[in-house]
PDB file of N, CA and C in Angstrom:
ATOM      1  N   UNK A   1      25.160  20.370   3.111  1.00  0.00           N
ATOM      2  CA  UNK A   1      24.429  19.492   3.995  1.00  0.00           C
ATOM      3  C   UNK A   1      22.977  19.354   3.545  1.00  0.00           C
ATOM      4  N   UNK A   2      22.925  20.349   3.245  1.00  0.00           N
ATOM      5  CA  UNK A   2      21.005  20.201   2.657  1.00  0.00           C
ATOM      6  C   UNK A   2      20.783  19.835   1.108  1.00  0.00           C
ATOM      7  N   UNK A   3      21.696  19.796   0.470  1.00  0.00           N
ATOM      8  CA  UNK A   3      22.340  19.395  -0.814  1.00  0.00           C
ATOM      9  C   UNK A   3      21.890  17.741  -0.580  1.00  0.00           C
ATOM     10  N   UNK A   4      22.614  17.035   0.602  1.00  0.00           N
ATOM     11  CA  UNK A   4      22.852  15.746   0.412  1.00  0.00           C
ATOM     12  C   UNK A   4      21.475  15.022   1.056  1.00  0.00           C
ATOM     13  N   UNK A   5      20.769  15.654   1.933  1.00  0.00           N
ATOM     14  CA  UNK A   5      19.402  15.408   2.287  1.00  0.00           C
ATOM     15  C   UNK A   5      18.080  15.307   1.917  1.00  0.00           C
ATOM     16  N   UNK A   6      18.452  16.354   0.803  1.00  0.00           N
ATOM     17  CA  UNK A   6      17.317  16.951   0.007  1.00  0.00           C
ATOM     18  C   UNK A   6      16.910  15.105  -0.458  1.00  0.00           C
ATOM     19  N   UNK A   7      17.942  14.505  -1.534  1.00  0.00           N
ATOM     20  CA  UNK A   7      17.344  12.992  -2.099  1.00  0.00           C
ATOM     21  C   UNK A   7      16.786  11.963  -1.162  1.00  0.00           C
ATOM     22  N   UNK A   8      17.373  11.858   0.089  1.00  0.00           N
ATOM     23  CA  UNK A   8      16.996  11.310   1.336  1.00  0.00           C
ATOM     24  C   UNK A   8      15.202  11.590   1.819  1.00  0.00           C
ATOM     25  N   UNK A   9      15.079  12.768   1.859  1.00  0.00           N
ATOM     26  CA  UNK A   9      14.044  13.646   1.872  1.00  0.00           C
ATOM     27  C   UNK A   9      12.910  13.035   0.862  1.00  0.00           C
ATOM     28  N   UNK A  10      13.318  13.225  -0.340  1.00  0.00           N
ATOM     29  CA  UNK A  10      12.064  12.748  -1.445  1.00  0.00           C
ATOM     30  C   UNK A  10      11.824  11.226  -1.544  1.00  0.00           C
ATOM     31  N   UNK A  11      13.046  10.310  -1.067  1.00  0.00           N
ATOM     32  CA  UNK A  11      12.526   8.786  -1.412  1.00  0.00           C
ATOM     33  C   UNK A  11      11.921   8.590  -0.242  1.00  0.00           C
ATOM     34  N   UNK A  12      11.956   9.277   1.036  1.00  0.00           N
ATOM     35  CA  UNK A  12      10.992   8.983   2.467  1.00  0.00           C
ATOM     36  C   UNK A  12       9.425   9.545   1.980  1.00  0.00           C
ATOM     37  N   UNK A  13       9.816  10.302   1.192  1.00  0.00           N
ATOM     38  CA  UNK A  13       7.941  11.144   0.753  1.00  0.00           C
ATOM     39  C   UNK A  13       7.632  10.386  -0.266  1.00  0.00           C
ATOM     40  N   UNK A  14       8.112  10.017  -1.662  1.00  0.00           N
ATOM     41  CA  UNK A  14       7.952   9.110  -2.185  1.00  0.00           C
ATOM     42  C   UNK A  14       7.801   7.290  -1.698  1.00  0.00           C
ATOM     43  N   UNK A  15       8.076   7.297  -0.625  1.00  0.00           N
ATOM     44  CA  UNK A  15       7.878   5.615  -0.164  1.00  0.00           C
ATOM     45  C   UNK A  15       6.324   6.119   0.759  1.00  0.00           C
ATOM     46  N   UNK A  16       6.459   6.792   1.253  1.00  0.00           N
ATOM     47  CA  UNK A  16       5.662   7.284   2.041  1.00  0.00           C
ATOM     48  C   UNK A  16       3.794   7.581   0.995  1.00  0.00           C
ATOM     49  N   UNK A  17       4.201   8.058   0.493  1.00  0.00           N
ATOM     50  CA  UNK A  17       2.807   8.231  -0.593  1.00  0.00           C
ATOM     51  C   UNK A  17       2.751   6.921  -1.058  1.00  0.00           C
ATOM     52  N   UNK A  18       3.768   6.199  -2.149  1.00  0.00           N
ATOM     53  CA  UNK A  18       3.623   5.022  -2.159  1.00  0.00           C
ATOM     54  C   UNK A  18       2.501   3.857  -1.447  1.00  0.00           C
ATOM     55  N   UNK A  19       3.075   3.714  -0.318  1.00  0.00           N
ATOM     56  CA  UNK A  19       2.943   2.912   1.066  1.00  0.00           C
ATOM     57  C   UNK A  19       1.457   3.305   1.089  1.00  0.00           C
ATOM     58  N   UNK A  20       1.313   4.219   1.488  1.00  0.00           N
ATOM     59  CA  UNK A  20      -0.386   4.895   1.344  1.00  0.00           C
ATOM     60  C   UNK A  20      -1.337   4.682   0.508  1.00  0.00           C
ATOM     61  N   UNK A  21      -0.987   4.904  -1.212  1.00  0.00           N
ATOM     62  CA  UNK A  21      -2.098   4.606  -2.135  1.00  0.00           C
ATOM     63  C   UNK A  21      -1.828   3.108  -2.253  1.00  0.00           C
ATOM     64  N   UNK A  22      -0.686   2.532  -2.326  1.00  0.00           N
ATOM     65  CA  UNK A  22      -1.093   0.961  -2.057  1.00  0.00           C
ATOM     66  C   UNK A  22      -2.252   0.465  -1.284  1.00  0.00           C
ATOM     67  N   UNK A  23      -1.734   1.284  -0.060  1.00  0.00           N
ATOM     68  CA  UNK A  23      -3.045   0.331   1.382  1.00  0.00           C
ATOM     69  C   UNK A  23      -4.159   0.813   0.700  1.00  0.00           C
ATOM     70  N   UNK A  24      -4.954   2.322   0.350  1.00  0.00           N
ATOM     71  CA  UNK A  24      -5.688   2.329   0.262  1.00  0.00           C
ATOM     72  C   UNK A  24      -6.299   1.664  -1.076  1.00  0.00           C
ATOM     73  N   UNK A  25      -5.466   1.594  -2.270  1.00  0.00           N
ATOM     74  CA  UNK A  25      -5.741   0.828  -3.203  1.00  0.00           C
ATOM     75  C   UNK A  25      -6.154  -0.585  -3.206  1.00  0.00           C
ATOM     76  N   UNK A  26      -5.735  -1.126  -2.365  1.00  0.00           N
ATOM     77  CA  UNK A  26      -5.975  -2.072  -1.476  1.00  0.00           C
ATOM     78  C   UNK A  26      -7.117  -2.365  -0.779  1.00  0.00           C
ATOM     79  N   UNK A  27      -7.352  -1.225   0.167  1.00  0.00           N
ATOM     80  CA  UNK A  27      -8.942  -1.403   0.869  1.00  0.00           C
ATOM     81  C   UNK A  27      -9.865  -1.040  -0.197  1.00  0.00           C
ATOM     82  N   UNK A  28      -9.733  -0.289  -0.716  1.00  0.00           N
ATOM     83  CA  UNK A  28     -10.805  -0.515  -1.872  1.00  0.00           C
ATOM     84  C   UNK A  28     -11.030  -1.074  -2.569  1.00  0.00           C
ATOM     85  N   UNK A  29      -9.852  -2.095  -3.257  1.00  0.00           N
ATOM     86  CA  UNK A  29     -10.136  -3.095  -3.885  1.00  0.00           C
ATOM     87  C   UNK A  29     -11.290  -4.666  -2.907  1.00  0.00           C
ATOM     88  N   UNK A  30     -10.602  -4.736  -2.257  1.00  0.00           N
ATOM     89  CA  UNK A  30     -11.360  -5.416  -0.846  1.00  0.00           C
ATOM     90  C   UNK A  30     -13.079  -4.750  -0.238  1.00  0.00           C
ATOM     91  N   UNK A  31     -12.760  -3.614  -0.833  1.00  0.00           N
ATOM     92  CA  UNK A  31     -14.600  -3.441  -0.466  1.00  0.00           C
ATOM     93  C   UNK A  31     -15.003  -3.708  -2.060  1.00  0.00           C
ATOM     94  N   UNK A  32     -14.617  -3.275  -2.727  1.00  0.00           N
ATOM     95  CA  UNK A  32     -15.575  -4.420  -4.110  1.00  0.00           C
ATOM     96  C   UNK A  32     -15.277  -5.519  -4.121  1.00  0.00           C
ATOM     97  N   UNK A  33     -14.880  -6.227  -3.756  1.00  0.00           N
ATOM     98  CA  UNK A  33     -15.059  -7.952  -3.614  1.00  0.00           C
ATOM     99  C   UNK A  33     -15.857  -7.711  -2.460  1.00  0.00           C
ATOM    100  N   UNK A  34     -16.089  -7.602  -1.473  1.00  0.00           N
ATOM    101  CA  UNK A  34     -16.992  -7.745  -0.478  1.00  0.00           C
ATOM    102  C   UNK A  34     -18.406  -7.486  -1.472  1.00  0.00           C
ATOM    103  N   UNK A  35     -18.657  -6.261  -2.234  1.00  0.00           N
ATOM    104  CA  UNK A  35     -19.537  -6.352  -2.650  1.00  0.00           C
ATOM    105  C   UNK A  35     -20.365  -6.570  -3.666  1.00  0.00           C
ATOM    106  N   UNK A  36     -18.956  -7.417  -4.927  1.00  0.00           N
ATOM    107  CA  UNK A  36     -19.152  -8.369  -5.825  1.00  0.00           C
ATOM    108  C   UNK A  36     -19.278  -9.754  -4.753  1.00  0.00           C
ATOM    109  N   UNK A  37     -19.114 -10.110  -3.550  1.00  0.00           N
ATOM    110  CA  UNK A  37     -19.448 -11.524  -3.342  1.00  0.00           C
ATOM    111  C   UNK A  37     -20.280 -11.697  -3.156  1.00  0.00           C
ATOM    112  N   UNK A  38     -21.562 -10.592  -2.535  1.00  0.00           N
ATOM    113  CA  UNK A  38     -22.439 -10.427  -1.706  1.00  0.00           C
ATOM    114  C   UNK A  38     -23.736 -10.982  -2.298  1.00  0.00           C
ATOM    115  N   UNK A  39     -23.453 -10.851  -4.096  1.00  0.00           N
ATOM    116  CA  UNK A  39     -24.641 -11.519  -4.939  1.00  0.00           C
ATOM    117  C   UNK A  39     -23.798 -12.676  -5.345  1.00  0.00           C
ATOM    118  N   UNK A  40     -23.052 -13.047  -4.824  1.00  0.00           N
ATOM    119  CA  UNK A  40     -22.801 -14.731  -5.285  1.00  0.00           C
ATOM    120  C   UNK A  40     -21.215 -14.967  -5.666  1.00  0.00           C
ATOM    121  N   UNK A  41     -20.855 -16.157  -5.439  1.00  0.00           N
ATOM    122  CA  UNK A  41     -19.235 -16.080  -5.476  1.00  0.00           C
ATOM    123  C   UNK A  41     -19.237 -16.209  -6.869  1.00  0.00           C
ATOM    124  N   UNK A  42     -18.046 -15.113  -7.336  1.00  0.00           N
ATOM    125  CA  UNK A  42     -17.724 -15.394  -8.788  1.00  0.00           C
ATOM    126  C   UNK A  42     -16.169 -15.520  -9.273  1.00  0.00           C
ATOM    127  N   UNK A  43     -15.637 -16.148 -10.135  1.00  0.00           N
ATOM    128  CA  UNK A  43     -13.758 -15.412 -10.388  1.00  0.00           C
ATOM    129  C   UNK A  43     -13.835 -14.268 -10.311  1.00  0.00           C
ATOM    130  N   UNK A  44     -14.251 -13.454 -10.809  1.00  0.00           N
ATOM    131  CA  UNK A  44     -14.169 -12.315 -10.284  1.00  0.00           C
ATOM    132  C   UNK A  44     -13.926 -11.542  -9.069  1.00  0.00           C
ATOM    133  N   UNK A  45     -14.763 -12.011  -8.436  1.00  0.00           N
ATOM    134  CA  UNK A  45     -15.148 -11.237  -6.814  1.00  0.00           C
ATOM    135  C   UNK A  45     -13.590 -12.344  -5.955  1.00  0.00           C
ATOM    136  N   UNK A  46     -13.076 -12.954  -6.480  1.00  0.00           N
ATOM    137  CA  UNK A  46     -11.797 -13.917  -6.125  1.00  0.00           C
ATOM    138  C   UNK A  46     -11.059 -12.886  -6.466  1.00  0.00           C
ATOM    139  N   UNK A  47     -10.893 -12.750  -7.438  1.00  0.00           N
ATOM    140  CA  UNK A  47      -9.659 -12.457  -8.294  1.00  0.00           C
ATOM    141  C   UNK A  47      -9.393 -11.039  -7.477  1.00  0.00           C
ATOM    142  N   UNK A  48     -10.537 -10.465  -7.022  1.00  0.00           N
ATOM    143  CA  UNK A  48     -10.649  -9.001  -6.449  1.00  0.00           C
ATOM    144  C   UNK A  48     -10.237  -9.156  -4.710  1.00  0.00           C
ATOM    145  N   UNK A  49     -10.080  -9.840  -4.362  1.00  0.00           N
ATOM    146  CA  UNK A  49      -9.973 -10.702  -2.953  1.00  0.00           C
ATOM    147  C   UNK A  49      -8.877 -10.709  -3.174  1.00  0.00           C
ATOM    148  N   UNK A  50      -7.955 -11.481  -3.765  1.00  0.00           N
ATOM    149  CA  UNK A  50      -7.085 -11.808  -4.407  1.00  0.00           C
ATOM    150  C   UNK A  50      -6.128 -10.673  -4.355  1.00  0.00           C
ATOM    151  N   UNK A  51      -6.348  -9.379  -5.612  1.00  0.00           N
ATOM    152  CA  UNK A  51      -5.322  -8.538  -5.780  1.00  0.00           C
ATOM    153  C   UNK A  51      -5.420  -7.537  -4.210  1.00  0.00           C
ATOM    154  N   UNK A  52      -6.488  -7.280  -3.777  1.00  0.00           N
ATOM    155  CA  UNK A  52      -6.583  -6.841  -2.799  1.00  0.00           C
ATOM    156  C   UNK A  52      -5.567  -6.843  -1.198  1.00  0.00           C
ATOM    157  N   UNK A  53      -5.615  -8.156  -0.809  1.00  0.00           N
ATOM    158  CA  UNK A  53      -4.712  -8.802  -0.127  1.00  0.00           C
ATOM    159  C   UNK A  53      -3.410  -8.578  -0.646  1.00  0.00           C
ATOM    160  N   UNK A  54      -2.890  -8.479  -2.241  1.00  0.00           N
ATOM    161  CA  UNK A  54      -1.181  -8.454  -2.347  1.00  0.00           C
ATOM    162  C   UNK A  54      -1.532  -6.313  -2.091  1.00  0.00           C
ATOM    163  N   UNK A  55      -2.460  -6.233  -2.683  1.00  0.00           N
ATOM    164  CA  UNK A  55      -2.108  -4.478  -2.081  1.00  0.00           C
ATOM    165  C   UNK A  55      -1.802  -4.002  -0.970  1.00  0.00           C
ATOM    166  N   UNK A  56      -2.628  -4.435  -0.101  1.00  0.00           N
ATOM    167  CA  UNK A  56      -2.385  -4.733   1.036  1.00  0.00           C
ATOM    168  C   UNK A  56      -1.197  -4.907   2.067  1.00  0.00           C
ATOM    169  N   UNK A  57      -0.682  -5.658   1.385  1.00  0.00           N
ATOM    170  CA  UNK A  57       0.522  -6.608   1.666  1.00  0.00           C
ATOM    171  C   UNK A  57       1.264  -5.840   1.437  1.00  0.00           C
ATOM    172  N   UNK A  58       2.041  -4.911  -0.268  1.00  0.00           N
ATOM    173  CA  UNK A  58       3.040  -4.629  -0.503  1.00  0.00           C
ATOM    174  C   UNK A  58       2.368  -2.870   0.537  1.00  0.00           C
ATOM    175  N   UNK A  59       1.409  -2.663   0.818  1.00  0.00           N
ATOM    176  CA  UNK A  59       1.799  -1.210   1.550  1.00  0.00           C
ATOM    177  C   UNK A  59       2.383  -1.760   2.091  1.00  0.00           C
ATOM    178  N   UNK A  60       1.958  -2.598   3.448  1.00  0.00           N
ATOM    179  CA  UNK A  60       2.358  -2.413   4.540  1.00  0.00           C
ATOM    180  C   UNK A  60       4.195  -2.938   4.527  1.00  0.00           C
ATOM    181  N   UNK A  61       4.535  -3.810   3.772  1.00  0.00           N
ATOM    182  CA  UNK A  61       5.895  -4.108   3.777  1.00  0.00           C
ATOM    183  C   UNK A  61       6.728  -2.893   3.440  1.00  0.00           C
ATOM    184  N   UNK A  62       6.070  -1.834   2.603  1.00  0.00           N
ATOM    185  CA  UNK A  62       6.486  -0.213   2.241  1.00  0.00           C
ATOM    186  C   UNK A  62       6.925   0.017   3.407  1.00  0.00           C
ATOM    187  N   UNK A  63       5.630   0.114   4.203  1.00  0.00           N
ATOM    188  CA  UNK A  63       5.753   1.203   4.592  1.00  0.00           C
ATOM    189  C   UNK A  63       6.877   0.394   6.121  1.00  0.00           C
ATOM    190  N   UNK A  64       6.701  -0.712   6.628  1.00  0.00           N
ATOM    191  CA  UNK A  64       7.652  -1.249   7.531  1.00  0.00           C
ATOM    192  C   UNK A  64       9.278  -1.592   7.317  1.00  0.00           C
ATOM    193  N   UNK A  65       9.387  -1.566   6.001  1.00  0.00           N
ATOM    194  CA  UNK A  65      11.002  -1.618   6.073  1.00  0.00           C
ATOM    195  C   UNK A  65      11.246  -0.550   5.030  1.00  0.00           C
ATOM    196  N   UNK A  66      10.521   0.694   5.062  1.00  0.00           N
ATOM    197  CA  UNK A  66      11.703   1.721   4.720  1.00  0.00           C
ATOM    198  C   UNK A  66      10.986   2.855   4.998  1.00  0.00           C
ATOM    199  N   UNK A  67       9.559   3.304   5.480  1.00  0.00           N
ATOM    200  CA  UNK A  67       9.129   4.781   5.827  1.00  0.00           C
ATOM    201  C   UNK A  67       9.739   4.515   7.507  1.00  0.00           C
ATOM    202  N   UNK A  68       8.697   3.316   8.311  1.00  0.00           N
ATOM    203  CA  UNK A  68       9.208   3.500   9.917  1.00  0.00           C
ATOM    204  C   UNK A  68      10.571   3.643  10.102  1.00  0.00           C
ATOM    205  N   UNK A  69      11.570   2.744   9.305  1.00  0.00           N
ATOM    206  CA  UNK A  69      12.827   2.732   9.958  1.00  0.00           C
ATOM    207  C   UNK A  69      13.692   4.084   9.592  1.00  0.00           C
ATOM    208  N   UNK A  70      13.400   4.612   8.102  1.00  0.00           N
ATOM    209  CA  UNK A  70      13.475   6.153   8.032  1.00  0.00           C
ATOM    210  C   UNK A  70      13.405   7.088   9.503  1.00  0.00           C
ATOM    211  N   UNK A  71      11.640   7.046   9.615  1.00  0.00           N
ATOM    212  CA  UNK A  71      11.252   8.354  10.215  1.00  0.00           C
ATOM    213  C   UNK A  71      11.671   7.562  11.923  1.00  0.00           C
ATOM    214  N   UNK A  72      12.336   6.718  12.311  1.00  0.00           N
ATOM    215  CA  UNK A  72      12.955   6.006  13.483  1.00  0.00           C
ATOM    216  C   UNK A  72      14.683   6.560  13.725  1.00  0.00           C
ATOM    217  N   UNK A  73      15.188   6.625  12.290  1.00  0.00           N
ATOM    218  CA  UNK A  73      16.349   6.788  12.509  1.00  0.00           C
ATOM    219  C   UNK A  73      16.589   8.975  12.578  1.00  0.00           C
ATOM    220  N   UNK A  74      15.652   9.249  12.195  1.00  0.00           N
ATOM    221  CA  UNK A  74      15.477  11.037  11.956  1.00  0.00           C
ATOM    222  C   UNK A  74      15.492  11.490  13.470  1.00  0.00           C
TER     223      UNK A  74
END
């Protein structure tokens, strides 16, 4: 029984860390564009806006269709 849990176990901790350095990879990417825009709009400070928002994005889809419904069904 703990044999068959154990893999269950690591892809919830693995989605779970995942899900996490995304978002925060994410908000940090989003505070340097805030403070590449702040001296003037550039591609850059876009492009950083930009990847920011998909970081963003793929935590939170992490972490809503497979850590909550995990730690929902436990």
């Amino acid at each position: 029984m703990v044999s068959e849990s154990l893999p269950e176990l690591l892809e919830l901790l693995l989605s779970t860390v995942l899900a996490a350095g995304l978002t925060v990879g994410g908000a940090l990417t989003e505070q340097a564009a805030l403070a590449d825009l702040s001296g003037g709009i550039s591609a850059f400070a876009a492009w950083e806006v930009y990847m920011g928002l998909v970081l963003l994005y793929a935590g939170y889809m992490l972490a809503s269709r497979r850590v909550l419904p995990a730690l929902g069904s436990a």
